[in-house]
Every structure is written in structure tokens, then in C-alpha cells.
C-alpha atoms as a PDB file:
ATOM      1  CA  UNK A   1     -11.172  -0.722 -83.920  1.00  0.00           C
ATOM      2  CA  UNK A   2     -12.736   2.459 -81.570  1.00  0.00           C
ATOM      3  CA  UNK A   3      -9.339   3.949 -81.110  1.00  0.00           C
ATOM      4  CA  UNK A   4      -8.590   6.038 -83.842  1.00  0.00           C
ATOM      5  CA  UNK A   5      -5.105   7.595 -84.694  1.00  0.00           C
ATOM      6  CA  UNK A   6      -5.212  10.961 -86.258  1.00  0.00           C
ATOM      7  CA  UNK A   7      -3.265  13.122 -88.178  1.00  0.00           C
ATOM      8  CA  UNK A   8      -3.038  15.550 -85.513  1.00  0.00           C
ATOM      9  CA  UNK A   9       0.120  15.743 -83.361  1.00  0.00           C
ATOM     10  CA  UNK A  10      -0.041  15.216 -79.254  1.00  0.00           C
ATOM     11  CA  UNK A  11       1.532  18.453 -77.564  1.00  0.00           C
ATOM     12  CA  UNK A  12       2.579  19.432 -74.471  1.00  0.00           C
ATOM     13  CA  UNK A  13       3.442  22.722 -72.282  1.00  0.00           C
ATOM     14  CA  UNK A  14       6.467  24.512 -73.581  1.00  0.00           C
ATOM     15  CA  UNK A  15       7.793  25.252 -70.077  1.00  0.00           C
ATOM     16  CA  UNK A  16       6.659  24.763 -66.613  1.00  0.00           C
ATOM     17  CA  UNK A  17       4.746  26.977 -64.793  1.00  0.00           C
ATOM     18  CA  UNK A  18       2.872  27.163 -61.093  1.00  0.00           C
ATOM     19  CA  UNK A  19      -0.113  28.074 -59.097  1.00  0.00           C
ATOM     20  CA  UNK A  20      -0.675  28.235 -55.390  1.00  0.00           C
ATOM     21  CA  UNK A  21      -3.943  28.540 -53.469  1.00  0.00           C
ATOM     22  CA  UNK A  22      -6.315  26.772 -51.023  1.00  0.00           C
ATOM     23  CA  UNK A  23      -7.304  22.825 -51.814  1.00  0.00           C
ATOM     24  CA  UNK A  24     -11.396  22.677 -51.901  1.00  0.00           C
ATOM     25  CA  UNK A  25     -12.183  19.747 -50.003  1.00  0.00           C
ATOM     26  CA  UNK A  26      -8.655  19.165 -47.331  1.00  0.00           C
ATOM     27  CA  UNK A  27      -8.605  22.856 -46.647  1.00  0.00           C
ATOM     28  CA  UNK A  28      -4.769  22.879 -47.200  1.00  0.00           C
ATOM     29  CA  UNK A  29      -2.476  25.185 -48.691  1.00  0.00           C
ATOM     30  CA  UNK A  30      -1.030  23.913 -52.122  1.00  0.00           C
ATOM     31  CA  UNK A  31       0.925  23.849 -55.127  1.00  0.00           C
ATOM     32  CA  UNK A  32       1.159  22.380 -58.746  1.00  0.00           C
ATOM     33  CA  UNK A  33       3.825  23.059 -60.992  1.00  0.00           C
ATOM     34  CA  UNK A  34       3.295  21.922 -64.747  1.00  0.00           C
ATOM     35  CA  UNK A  35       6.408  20.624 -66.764  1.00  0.00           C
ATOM     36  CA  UNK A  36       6.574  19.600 -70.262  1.00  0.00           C
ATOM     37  CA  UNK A  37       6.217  15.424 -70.541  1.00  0.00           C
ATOM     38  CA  UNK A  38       7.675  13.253 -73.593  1.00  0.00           C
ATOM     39  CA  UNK A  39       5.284  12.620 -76.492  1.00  0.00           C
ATOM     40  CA  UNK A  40       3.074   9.172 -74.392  1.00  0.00           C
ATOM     41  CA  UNK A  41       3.341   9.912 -71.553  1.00  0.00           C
ATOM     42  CA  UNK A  42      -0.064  11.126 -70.577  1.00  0.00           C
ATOM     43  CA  UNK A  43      -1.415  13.214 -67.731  1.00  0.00           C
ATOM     44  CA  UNK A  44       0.864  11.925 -64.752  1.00  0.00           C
ATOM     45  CA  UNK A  45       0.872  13.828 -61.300  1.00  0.00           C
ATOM     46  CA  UNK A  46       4.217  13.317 -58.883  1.00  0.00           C
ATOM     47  CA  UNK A  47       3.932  14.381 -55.345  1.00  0.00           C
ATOM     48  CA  UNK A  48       6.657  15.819 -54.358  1.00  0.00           C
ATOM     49  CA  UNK A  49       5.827  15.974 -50.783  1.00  0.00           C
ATOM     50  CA  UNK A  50       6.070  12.408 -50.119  1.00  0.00           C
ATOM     51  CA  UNK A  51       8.944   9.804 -49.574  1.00  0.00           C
ATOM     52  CA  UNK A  52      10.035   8.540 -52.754  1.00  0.00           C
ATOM     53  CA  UNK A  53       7.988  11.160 -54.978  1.00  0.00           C
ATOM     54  CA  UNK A  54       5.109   8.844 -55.865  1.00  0.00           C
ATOM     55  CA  UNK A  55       3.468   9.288 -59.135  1.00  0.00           C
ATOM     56  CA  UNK A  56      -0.272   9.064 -59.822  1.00  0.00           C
ATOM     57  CA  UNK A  57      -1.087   8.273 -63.906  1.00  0.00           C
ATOM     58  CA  UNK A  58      -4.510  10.127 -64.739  1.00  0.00           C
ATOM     59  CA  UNK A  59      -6.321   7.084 -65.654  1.00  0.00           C
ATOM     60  CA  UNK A  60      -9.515   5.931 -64.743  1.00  0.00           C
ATOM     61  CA  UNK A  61      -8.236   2.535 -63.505  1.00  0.00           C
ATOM     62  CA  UNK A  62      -7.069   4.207 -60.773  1.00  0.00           C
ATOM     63  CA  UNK A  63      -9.733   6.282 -59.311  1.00  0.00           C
ATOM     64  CA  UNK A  64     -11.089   5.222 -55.750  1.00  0.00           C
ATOM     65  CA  UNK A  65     -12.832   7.742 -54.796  1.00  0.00           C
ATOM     66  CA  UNK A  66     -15.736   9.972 -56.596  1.00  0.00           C
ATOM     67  CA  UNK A  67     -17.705  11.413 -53.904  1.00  0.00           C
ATOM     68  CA  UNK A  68     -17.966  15.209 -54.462  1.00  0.00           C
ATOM     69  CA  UNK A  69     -15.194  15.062 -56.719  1.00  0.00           C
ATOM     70  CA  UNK A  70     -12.412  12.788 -58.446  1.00  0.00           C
ATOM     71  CA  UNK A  71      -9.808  10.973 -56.614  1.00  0.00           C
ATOM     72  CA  UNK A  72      -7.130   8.897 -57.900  1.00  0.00           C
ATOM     73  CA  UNK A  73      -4.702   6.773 -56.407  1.00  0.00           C
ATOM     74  CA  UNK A  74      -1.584   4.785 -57.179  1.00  0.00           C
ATOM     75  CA  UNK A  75       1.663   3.737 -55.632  1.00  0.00           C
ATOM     76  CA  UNK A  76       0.474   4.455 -51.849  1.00  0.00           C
ATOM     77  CA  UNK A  77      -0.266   8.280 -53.019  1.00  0.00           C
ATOM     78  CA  UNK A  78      -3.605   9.932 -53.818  1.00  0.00           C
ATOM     79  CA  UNK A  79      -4.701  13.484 -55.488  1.00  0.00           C
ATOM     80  CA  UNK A  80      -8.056  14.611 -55.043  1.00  0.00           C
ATOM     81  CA  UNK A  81     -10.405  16.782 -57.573  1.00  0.00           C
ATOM     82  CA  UNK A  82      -8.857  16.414 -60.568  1.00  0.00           C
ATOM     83  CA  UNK A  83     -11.414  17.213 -63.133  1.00  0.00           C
ATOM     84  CA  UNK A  84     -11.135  20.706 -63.272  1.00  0.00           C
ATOM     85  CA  UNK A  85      -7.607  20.575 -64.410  1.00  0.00           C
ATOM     86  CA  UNK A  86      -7.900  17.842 -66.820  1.00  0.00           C
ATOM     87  CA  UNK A  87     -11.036  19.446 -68.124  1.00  0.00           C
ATOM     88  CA  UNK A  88      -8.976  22.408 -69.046  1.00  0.00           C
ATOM     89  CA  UNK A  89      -6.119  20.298 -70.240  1.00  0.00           C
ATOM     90  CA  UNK A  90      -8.866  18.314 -72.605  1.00  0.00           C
ATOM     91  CA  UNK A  91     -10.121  21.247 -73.972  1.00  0.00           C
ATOM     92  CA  UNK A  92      -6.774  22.958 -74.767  1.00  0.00           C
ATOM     93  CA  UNK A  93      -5.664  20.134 -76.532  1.00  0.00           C
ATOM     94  CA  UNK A  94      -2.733  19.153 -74.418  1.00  0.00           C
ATOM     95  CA  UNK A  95      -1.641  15.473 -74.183  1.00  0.00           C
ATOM     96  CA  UNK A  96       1.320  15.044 -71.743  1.00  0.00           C
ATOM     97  CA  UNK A  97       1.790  16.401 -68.748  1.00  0.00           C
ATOM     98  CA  UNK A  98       3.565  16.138 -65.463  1.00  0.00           C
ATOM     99  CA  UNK A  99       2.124  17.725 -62.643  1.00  0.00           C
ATOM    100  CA  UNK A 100       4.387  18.263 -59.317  1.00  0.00           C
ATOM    101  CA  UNK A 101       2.080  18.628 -56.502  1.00  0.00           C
ATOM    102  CA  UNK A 102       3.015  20.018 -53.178  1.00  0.00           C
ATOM    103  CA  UNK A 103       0.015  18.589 -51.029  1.00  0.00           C
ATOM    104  CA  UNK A 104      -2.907  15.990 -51.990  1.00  0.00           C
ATOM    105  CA  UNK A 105      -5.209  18.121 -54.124  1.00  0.00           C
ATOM    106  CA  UNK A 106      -5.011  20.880 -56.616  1.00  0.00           C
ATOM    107  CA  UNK A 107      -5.565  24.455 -55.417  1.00  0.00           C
ATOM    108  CA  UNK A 108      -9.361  25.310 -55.965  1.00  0.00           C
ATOM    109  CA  UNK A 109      -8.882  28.997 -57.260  1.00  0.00           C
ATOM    110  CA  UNK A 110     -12.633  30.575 -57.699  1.00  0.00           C
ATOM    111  CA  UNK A 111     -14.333  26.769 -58.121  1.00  0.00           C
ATOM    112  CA  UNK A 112     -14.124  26.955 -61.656  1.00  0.00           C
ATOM    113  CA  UNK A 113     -12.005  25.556 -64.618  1.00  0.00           C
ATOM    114  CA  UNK A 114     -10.539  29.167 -65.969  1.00  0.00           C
ATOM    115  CA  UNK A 115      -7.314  29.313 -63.175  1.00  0.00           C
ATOM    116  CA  UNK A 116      -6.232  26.101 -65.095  1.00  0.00           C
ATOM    117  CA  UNK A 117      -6.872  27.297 -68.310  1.00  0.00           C
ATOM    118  CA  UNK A 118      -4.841  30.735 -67.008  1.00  0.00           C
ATOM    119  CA  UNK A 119      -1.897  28.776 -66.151  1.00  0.00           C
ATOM    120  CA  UNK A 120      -1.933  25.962 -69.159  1.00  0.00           C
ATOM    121  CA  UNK A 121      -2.228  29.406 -71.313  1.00  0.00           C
ATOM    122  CA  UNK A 122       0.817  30.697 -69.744  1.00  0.00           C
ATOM    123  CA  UNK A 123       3.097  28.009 -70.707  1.00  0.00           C
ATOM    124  CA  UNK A 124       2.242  27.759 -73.933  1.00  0.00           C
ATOM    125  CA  UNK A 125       2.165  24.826 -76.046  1.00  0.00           C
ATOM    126  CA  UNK A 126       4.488  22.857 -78.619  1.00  0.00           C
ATOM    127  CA  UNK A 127       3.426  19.999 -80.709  1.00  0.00           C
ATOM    128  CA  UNK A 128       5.612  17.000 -80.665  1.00  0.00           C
ATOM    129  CA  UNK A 129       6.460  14.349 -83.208  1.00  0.00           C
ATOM    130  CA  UNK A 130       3.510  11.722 -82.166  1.00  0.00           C
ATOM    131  CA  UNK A 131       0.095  11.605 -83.327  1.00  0.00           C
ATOM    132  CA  UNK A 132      -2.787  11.880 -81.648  1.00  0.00           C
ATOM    133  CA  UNK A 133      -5.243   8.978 -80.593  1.00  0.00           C
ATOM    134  CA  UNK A 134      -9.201   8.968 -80.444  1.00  0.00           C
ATOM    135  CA  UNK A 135     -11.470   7.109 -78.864  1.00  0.00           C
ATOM    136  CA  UNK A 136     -14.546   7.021 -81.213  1.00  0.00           C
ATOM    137  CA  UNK A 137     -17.199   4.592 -80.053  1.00  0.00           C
ATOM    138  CA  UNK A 138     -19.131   2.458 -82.246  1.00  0.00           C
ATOM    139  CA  UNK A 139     -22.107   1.212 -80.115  1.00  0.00           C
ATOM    140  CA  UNK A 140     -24.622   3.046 -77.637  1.00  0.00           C
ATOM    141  CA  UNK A 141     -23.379   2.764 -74.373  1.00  0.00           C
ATOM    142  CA  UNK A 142     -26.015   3.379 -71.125  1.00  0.00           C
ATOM    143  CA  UNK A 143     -25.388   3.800 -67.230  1.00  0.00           C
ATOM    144  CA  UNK A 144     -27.912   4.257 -64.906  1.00  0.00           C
ATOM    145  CA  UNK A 145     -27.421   5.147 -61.244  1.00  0.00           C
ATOM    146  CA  UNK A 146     -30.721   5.810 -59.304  1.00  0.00           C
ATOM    147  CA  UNK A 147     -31.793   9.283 -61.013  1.00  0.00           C
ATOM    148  CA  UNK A 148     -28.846   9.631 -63.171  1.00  0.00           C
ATOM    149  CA  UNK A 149     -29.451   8.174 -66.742  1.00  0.00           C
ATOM    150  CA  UNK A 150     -25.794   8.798 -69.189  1.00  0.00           C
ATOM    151  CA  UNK A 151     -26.381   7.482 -72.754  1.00  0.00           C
ATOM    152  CA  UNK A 152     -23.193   7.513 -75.262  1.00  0.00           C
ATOM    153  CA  UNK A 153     -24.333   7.397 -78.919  1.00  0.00           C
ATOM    154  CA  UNK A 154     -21.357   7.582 -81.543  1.00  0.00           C
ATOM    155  CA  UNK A 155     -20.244  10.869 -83.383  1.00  0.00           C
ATOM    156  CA  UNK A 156     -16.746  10.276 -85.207  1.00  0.00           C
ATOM    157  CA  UNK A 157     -16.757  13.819 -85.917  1.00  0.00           C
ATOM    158  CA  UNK A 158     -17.049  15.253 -82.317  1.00  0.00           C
ATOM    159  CA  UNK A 159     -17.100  15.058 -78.444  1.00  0.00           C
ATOM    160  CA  UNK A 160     -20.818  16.553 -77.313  1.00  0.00           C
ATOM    161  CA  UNK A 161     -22.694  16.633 -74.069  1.00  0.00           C
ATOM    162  CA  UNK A 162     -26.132  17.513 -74.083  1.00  0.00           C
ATOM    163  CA  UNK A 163     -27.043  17.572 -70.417  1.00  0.00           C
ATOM    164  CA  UNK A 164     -29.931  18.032 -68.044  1.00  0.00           C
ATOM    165  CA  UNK A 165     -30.232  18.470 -64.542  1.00  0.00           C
ATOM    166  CA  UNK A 166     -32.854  19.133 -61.926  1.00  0.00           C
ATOM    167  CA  UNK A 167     -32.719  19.224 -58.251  1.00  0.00           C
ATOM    168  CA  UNK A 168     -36.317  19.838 -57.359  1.00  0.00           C
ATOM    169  CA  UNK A 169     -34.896  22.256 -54.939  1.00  0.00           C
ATOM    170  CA  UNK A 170     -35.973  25.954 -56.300  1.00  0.00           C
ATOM    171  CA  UNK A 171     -37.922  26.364 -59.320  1.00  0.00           C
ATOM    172  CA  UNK A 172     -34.611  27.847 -61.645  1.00  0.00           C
ATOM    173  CA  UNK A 173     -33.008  24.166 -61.360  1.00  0.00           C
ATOM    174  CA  UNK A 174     -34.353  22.660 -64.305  1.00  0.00           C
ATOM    175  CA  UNK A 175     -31.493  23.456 -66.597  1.00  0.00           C
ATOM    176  CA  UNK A 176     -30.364  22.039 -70.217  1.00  0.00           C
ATOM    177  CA  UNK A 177     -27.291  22.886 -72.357  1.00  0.00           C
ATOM    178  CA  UNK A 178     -25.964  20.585 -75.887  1.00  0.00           C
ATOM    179  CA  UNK A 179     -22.325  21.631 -76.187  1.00  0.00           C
ATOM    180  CA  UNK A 180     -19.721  20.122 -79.010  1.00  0.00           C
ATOM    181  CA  UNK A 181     -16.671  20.277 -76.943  1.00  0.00           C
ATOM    182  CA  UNK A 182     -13.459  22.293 -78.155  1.00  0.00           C
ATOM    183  CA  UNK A 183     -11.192  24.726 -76.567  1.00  0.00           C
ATOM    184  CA  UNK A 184     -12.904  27.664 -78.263  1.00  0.00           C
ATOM    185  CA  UNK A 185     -16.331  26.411 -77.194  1.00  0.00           C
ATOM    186  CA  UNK A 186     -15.128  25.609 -73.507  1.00  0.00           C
ATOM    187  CA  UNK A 187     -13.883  28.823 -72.934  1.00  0.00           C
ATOM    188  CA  UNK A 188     -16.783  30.802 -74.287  1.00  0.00           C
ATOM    189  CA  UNK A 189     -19.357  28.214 -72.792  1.00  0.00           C
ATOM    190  CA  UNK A 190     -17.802  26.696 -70.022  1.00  0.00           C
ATOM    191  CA  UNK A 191     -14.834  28.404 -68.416  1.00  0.00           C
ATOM    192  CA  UNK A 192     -16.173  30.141 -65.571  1.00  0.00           C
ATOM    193  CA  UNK A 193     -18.861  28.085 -64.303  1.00  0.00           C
ATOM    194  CA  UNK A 194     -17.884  27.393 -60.620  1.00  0.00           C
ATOM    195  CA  UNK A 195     -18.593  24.359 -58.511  1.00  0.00           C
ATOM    196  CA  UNK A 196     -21.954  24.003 -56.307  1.00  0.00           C
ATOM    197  CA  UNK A 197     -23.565  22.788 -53.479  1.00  0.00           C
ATOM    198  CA  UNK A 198     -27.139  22.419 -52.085  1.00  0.00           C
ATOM    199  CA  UNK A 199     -27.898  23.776 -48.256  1.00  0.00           C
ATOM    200  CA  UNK A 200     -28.993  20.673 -47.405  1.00  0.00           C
ATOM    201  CA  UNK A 201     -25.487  18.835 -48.207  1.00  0.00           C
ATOM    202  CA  UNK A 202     -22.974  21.115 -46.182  1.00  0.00           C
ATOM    203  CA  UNK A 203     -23.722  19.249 -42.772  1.00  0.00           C
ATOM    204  CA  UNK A 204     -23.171  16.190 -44.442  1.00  0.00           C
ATOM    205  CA  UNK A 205     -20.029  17.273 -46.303  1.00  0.00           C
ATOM    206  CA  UNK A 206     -18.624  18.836 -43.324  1.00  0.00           C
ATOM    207  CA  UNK A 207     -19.130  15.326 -41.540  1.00  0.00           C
ATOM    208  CA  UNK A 208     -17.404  13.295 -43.786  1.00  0.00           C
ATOM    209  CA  UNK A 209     -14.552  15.750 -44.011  1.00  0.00           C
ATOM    210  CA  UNK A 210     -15.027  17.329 -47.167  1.00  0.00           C
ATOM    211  CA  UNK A 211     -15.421  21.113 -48.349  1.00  0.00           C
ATOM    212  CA  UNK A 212     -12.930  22.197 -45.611  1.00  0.00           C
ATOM    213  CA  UNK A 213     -11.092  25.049 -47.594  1.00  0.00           C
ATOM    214  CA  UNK A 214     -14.644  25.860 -49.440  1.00  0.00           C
ATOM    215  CA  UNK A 215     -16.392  28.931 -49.333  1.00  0.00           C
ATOM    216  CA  UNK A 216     -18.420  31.794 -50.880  1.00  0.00           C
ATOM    217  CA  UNK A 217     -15.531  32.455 -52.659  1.00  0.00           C
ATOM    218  CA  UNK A 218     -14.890  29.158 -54.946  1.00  0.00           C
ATOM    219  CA  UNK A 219     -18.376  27.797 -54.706  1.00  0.00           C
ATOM    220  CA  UNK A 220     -22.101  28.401 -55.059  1.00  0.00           C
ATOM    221  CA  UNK A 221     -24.442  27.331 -52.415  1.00  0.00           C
ATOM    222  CA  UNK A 222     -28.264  26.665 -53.839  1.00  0.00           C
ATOM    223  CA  UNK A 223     -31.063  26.765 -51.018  1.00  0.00           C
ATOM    224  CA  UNK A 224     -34.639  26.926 -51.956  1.00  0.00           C
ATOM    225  CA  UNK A 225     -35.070  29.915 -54.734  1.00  0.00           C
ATOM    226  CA  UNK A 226     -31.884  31.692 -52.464  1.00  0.00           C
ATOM    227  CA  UNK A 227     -28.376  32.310 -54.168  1.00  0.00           C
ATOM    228  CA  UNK A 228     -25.540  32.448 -52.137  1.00  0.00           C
ATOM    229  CA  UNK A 229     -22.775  33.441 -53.839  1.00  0.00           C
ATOM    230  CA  UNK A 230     -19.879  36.581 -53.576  1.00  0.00           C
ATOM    231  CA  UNK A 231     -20.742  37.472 -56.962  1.00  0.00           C
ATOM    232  CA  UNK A 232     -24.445  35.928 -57.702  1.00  0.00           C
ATOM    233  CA  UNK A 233     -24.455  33.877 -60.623  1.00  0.00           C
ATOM    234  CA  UNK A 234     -22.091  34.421 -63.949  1.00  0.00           C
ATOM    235  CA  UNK A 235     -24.257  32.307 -66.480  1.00  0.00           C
ATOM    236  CA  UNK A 236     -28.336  32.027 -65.664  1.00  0.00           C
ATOM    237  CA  UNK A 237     -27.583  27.895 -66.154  1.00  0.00           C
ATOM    238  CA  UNK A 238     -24.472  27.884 -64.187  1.00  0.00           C
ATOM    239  CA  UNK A 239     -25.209  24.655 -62.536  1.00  0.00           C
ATOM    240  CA  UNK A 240     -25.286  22.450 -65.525  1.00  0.00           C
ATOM    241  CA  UNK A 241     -22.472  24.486 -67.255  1.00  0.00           C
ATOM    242  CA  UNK A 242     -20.332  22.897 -64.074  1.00  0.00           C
ATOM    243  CA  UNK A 243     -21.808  19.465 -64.633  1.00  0.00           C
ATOM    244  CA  UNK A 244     -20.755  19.747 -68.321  1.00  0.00           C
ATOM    245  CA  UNK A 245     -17.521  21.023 -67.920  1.00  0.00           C
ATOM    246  CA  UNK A 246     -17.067  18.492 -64.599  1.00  0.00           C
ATOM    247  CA  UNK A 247     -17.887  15.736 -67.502  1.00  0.00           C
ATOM    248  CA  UNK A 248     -15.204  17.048 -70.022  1.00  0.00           C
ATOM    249  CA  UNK A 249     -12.854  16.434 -67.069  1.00  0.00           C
ATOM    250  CA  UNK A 250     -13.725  13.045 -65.728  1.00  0.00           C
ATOM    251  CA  UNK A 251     -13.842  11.903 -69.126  1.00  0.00           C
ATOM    252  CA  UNK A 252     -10.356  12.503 -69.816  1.00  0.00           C
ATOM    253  CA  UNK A 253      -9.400   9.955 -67.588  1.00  0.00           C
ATOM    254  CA  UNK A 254      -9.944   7.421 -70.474  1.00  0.00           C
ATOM    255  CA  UNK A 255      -6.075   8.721 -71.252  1.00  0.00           C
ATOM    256  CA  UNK A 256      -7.228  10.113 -74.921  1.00  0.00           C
ATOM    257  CA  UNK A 257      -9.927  12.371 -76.049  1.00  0.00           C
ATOM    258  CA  UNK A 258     -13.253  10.936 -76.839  1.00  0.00           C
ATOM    259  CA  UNK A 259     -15.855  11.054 -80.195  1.00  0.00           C
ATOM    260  CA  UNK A 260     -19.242  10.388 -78.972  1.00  0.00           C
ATOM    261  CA  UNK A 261     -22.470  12.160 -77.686  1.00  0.00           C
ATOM    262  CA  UNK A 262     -22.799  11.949 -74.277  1.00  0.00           C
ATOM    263  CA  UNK A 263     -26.450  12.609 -73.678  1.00  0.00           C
ATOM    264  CA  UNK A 264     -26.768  12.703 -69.565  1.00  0.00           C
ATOM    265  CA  UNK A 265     -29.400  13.660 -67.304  1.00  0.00           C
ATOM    266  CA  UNK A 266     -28.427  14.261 -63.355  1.00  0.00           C
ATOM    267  CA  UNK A 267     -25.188  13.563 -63.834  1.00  0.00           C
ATOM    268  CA  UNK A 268     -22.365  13.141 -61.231  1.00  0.00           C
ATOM    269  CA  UNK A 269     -18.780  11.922 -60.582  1.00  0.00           C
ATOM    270  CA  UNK A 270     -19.386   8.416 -59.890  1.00  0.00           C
ATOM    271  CA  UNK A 271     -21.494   7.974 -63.114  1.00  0.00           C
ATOM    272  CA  UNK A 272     -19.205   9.880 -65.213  1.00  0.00           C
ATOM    273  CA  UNK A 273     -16.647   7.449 -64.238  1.00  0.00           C
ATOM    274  CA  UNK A 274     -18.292   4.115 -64.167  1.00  0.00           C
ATOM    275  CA  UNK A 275     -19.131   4.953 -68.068  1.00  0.00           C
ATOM    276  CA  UNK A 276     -15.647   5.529 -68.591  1.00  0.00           C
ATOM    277  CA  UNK A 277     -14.711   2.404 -66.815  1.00  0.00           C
ATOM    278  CA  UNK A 278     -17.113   0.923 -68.944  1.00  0.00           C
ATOM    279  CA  UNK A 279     -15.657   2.378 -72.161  1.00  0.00           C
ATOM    280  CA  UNK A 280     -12.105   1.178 -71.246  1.00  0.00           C
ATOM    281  CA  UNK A 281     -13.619  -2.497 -70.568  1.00  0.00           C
ATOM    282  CA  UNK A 282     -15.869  -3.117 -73.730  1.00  0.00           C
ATOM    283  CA  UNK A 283     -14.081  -0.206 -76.199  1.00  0.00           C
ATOM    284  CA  UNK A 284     -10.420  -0.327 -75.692  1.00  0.00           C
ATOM    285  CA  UNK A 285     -10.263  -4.005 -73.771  1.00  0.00           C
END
């Protein structure tokens, strides 16, 4: 069988703990509160602000929406963007987790993953008396999408992602990084790298609703060989450090940590679920 049961134990936050800001793509004001979740339980977010307190399990099945981010749904309820959180809950090695939201979508902090991995720091960690499961493929896996090409090759010993992506939009956009996935890795590697947009996109985003709370100050905006940016760029490759740590994040959704290589080229949210989707059908089915 893929799924793999370890000797290591699942753990969770030792005590809650909140953040507050502006939500990327619905512009509104938010907050998430983190408590500690029974050993099982999973990623699960509750929002508070509605009737009844709907809860939302972090699970691929229930995504419904990937365009310019990750959106799951369940019980009449959605939450929006997602995979910077869980990428920084992957990486630090937490396994269960509920997540009170007050409003649909987490707050966006600078566009990166390291306000999450601020907060998850601050409240600390406890392992619990479960072990952990794996998912470690056996078979090569492919999805193609138009452009976007991801290939998943089995590694029982890691979780890697050696991606490339190119834009044809400037001539700095060609950019490659191979990465073997762990919390000391993301942080160095990964942490900081903020979300992006091309010039061309923003009319269309701002059409279909989206980007609403974004700005120069929790995103980068890519036009021609132009930079715009509060800061200019913190890594030279900072556009597929996103994409990797975007992956790390979507992936999660499986509901356990993965062992594979991911090998992707132009890759995006709806392809990083639809292999996950796939995983859950032909791996864990």
C-alpha cells in the first residue's frame, strides 16, 4: 500500500494563537485564530462568522475553486487562499489543526508564507500519541494542462519539487529551483517569497473580482523587464520560489504529507490540484 505509517508522532499547536490583517483577493478585514485539534483530526477551518459555525475539512475533495488561488468549500461555507497557511503548516510538521476564521479568507500579511510560519511558531508545538501517515507513491504520475507539464516520480525517502517556470514576459523569467522539502529547508529557501502577478492580468483580475485587498505591499507585479514592488525583489528567482512553496501548500490538501518528486514546469493551482485529485483517486482509492 502507498500510505505509509511512520514512527513519527502527528502534533499539533500547544495553544491557540491569532492574526489579523487584510484578505488578498475579497479585500476584507480578517481573522484566524489557531487552536490545538485531537490527534486525526486534520487541518479543519470553522467560520465563526456564519449561522451554525460551518466547518470546512482541508481536503482536496472539497476544493471548487483554483483560479488565482485555493478555495475550498463544504457545508454551504467557503475559505479562499489557503495554501500559504497549509504550506507553512506542512513544512512545520503540524498535523491537526482548527482554524476559527472571522471572514472567508485568511489575512494576506506581506504575500508570502513567513506570517504563518510567525504565528504557527508562536504557539508552539506538542506531539501527541498517534503516528504519523505518508503518502509515498509507487508509480509515475503525469498531468498536463496546456503549458503546464507536473510529473510525480517516487522517492520514499523525501518530498522534492524541482520546478521551472517561464512567462516569456521579460528576459529574467526563466527560472529553476530542485528543493527537498522540510521545515528547515522551507524557511531558508522558501519563506519569504511573496505572491505575483503579471501587468497584463490585473484588468482581468479586477473584473472577475479578485485581488481586491492586493497591493504593492503583499504582492509583486512583473511587466516587461520592470519590477514593481515596495521592496524590489528578496530572492533573484522569487517567482518560482512562490510557485514551489504555493505547491508545498496545495499539496497538503491530500490530508497527509507526501514522498515523491514532483518535477513541474509552469505550474499553477488548478494543476497542482488535479494531481492531487488524481493521487487520492488511483493512490489512496
Amino acid at each position: 500500500m502507498p500510505i505509509i505509517t511512520t514512527s513519527e508522532r502527528q502534533r499539533t499547536v500547544r495553544h491557540s494563537a491569532s492574526l489579523s490583517g487584510i484578505a488578498l483577493h475579497t479585500g476584507n478585514r480578517v481573522k484566524l485564530t489557531l487552536h490545538p485539534a485531537e490527534a486525526g483530526t486534520g487541518v479543519r477551518f470553522r467560520r465563526v462568522d456564519l449561522p451554525g459555525t460551518p466547518e470546512i475539512r482541508g481536503l482536496v475533495t472539497h476544493v471548487n475553486d483554483t483560479r488565482r488561488g485555493t478555495t475550498i468549500t463544504e457545508n454551504g461555507a467557503s475559505v479562499h487562499t489557503v495554501e500559504h497557511l497549509l504550506a507553512a503548516v506542512n513544512a512545520l510538521g503540524l498535523d491537526n489543526l482548527v482554524i476559527d476564521m472571522v471572514g472567508p479568507e485568511p489575512p494576506i500579511g506581506d504575500g508570502s508564507a513567513e506570517p504563518y510560519v510567525e504565528l504557527l511558531r508562536s504557539a508552539g508545538a506538542v506531539e501527541q500519541d498517534a503516528f504519523r501517515n505518508y503518502l509515498a507513491v509507487e508509480r509515475m504520475h503525469h498531468i498536463q494542462m496546456g503549458d503546464t507539464h507536473l510529473v510525480l516520480l517516487p522517492d520514499p525517502a523525501a518530498f522534492r519539487i524541482s520546478c521551472t517556470v517561464k512567462y516569456h514576459t521579460n528576459p529574467m523569467d526563466c527560472q529553476y529551483m530542485t528543493l527537498a522539502v522540510t521545515e528547515e529547508s522551507f524557511v531558508k529557501e522558501l519563506l519569504r517569497a511573496r505572491t505575483f502577478c503579471l501587468f497584463s492580468e490585473i484588468e482581468y483580475l479586477m473584473k472577475n473580482n479578485l485581488i481586491r485587498g492586493g497591493s504593492l505591499d503583499n504582492a509583486v507585479v512583473i511587466r516587461q523587464d520592470a519590477i514593481f514592488s515596495k521592496e524590489g525583489l528578496r530572492y533573484p528567482d522569487e517567482v518560482v520560489r512562490h510557485k514551489v512553496m504555493d505547491m508545498v501548500g496545495d499539496l497538503f490538501l491530500l490530508g497527509m504529507r507526501l514522498r515523491a518528486h514532483v518535477i513541474a514546469i509552469k505550474p499553477g493551482h488548478p494543476s497542482n490540484v488535479e494531481l492531487a485529485k488524481k493521487l487520492v483517486a488511483e493512490e489512496m482509492g
